[in-house]
N, C-alpha and C. Protein backbone atom coordinates (compact mmCIF):
# COMPACT_ATOMS: atom_id res chain seq x y z
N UNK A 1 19.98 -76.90 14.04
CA UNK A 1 18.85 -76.19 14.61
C UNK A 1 19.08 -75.89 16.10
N UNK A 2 19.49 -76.89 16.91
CA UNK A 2 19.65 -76.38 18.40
C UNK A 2 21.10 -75.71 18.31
N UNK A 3 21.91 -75.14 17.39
CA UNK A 3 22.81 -74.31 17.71
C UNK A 3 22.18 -72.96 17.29
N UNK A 4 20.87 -72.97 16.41
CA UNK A 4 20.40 -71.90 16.16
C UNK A 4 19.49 -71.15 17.79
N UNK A 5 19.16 -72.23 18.28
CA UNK A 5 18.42 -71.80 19.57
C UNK A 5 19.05 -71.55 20.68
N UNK A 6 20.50 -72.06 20.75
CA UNK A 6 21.20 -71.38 21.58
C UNK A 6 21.35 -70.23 21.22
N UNK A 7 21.76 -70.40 20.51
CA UNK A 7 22.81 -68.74 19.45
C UNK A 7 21.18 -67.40 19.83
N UNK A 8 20.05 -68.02 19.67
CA UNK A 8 19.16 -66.69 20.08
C UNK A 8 19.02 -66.52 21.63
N UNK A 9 18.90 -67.54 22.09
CA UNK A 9 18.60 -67.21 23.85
C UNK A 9 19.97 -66.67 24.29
N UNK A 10 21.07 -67.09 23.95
CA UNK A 10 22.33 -66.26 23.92
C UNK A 10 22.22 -64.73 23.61
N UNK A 11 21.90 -64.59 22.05
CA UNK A 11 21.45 -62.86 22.11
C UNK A 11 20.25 -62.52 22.66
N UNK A 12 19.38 -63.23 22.92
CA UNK A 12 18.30 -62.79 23.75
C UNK A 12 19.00 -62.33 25.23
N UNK A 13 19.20 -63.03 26.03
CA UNK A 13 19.80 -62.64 27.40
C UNK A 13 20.54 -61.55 27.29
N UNK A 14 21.77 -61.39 26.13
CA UNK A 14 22.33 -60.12 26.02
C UNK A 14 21.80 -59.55 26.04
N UNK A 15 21.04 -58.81 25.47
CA UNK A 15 19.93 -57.84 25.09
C UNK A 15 19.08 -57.46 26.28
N UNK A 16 18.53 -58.59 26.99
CA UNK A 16 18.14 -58.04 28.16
C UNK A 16 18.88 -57.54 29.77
N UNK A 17 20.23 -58.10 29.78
CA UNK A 17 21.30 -57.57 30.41
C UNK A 17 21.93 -56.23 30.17
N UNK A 18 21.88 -55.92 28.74
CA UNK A 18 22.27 -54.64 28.20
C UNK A 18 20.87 -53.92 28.74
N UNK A 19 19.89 -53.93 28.42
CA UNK A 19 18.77 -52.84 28.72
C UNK A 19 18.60 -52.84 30.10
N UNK A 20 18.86 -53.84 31.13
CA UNK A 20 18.90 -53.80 32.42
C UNK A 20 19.91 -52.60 32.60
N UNK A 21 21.00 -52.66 31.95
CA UNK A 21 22.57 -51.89 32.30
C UNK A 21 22.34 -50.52 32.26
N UNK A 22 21.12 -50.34 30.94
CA UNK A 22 21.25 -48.85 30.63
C UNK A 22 19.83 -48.01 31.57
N UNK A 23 19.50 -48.26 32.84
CA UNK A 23 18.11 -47.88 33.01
C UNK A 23 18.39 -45.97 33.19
N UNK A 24 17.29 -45.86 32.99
CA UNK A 24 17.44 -44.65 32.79
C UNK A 24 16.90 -43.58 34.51
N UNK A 25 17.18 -44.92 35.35
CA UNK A 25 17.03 -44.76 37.25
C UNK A 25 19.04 -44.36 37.39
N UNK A 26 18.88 -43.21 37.22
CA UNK A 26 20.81 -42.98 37.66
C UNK A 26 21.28 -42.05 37.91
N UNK A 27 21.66 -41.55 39.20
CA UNK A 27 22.57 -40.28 39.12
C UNK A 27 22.83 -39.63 38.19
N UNK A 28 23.34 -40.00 37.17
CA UNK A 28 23.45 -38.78 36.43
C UNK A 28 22.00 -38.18 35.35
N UNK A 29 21.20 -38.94 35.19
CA UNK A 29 20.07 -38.61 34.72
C UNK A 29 19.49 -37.76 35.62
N UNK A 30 19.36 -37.88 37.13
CA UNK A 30 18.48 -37.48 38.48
C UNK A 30 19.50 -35.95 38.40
N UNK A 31 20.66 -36.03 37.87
CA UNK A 31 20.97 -34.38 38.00
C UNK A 31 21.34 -33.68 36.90
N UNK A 32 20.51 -33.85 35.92
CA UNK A 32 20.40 -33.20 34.97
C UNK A 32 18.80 -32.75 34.84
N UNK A 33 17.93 -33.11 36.05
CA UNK A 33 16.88 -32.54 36.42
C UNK A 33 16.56 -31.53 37.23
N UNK A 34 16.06 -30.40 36.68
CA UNK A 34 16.06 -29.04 36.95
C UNK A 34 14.59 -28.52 37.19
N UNK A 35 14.78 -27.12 38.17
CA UNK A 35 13.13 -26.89 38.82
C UNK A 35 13.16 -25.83 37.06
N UNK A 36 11.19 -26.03 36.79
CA UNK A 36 11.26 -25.42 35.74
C UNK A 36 11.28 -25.93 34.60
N UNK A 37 11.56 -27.24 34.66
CA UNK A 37 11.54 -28.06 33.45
C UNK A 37 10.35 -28.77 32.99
N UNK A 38 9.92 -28.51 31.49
CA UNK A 38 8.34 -29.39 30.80
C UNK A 38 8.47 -30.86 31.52
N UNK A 39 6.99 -30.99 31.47
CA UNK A 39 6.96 -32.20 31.88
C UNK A 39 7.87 -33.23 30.71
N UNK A 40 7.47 -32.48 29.58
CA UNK A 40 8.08 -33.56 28.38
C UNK A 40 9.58 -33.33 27.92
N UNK A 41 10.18 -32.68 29.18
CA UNK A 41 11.84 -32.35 28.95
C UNK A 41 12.09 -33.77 30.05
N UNK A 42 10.83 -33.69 31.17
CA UNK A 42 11.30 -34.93 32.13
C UNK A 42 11.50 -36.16 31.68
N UNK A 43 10.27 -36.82 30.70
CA UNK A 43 10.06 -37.54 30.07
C UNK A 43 11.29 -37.97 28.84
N UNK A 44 11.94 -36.66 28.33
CA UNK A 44 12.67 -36.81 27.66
C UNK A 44 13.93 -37.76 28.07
N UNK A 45 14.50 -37.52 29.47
CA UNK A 45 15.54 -37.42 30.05
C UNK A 45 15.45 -39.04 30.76
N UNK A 46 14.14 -39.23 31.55
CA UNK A 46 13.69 -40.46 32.31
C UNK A 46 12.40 -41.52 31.49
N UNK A 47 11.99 -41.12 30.45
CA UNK A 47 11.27 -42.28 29.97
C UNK A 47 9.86 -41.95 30.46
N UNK A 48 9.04 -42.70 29.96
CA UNK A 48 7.54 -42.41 30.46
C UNK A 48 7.38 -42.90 32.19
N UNK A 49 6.69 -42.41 33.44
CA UNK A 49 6.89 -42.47 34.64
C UNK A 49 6.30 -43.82 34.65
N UNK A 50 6.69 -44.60 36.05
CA UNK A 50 5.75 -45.71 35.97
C UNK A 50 4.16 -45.49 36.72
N UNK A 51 4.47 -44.50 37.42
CA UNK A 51 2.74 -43.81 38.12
C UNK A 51 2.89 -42.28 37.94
N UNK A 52 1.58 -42.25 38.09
CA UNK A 52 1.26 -40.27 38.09
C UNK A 52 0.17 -40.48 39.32
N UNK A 53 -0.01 -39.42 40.00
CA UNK A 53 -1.48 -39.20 40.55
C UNK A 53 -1.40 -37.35 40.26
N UNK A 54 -2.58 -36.95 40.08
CA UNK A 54 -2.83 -35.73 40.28
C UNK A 54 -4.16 -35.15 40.63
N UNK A 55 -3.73 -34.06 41.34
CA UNK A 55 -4.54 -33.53 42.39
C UNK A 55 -4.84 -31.96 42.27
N UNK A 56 -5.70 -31.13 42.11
CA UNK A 56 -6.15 -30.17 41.95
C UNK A 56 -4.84 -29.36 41.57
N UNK A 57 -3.85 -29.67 39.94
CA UNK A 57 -3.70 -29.48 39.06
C UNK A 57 -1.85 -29.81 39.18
N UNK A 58 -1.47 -30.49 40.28
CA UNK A 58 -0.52 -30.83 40.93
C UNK A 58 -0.60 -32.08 40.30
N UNK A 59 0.84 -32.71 39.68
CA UNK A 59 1.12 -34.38 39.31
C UNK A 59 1.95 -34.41 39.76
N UNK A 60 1.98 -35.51 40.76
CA UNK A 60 3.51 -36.29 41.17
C UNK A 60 3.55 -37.64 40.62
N UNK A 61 4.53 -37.81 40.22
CA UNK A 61 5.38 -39.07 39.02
C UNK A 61 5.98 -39.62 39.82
N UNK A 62 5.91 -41.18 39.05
CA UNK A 62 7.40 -42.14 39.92
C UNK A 62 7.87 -42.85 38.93
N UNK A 63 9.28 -42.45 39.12
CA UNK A 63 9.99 -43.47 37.97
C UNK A 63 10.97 -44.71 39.00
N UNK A 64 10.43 -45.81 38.82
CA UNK A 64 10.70 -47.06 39.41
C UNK A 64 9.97 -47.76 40.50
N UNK A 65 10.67 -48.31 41.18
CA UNK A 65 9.74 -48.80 42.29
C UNK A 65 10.32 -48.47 43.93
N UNK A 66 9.63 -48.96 45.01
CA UNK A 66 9.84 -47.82 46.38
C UNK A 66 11.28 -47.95 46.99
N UNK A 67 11.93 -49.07 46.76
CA UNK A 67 13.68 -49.17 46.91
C UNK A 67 14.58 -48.38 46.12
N UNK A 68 14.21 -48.27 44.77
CA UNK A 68 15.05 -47.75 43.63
C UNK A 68 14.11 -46.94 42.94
N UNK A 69 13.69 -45.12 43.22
CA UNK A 69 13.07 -44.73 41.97
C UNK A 69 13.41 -43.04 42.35
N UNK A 70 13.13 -42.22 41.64
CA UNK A 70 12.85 -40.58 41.14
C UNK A 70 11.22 -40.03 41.41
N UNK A 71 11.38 -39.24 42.06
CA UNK A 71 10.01 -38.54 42.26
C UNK A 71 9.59 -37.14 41.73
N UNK A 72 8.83 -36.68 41.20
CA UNK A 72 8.83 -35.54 40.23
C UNK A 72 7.51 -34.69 40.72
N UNK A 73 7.54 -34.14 41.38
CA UNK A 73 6.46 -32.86 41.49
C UNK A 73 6.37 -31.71 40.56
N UNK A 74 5.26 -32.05 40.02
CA UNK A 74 5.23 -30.92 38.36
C UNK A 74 3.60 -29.91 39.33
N UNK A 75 3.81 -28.70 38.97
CA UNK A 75 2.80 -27.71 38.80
C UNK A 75 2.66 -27.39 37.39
N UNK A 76 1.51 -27.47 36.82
CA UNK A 76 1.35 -26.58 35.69
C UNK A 76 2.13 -27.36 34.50
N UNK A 77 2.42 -28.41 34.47
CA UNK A 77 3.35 -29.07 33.83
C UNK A 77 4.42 -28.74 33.78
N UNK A 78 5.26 -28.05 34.98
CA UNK A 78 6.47 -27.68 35.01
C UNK A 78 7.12 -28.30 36.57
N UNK A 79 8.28 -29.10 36.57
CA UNK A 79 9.00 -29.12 37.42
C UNK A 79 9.07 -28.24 38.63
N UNK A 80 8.59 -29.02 40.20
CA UNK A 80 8.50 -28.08 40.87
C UNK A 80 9.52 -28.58 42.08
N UNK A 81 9.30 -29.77 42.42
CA UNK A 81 10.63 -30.39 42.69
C UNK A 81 10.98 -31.94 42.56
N UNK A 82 11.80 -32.48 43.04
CA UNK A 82 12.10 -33.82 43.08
C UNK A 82 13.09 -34.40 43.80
N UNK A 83 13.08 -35.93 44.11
CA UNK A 83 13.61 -36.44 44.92
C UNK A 83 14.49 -37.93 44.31
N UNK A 84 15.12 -38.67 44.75
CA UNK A 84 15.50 -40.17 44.32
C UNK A 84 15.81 -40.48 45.77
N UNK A 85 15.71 -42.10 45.53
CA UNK A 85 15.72 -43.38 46.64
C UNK A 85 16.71 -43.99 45.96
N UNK A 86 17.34 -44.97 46.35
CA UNK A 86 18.27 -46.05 46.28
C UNK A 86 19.38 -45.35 44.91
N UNK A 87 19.63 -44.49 44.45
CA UNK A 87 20.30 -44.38 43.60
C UNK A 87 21.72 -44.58 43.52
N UNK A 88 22.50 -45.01 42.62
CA UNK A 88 24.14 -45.35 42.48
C UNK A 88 24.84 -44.36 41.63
């Protein structure tokens, strides 16, 4: 039994090291983002944002947090521009 509970916190940790590995905060995701693009082509590409605010019909998105993230200015639900912080 306790080789069974290693053996999961073992694939447990993998699993969360692997999904750490693959975030979807990365250069090459951040330039495959284009002015003009659905909001749900953004979404497609970066995952659901972690904030929105919007303002008389203007949404700006953030994907991550204020060291490491992507910023998305949508009009109309279309890509109007964007930015990244800490990216590798």
């Amino acid at each position: 039994m306790r080789k069974l509970t290693r053996l999961f916190a073992v694939a447990l940790l993998s699993g969360l090291f692997f999904v750490a590995g693959c975030s979807k905060l990365s250069m090459e995701n951040y330039a495959r983002l284009k002015v003009g693009m659905e909001y749900s082509e953004v979404i497609g590409i970066l995952g659901s944002p972690d904030t929105c605010s919007d303002a008389m019909g203007v949404k700006n998105c953030v994907w991550g947090e204020e060291a490491r993230n992507i910023t998305v200015l949508f009009l109309a639900d279309k890509t109007m521009a964007f930015t990244s912080t800490g990216l590798k």
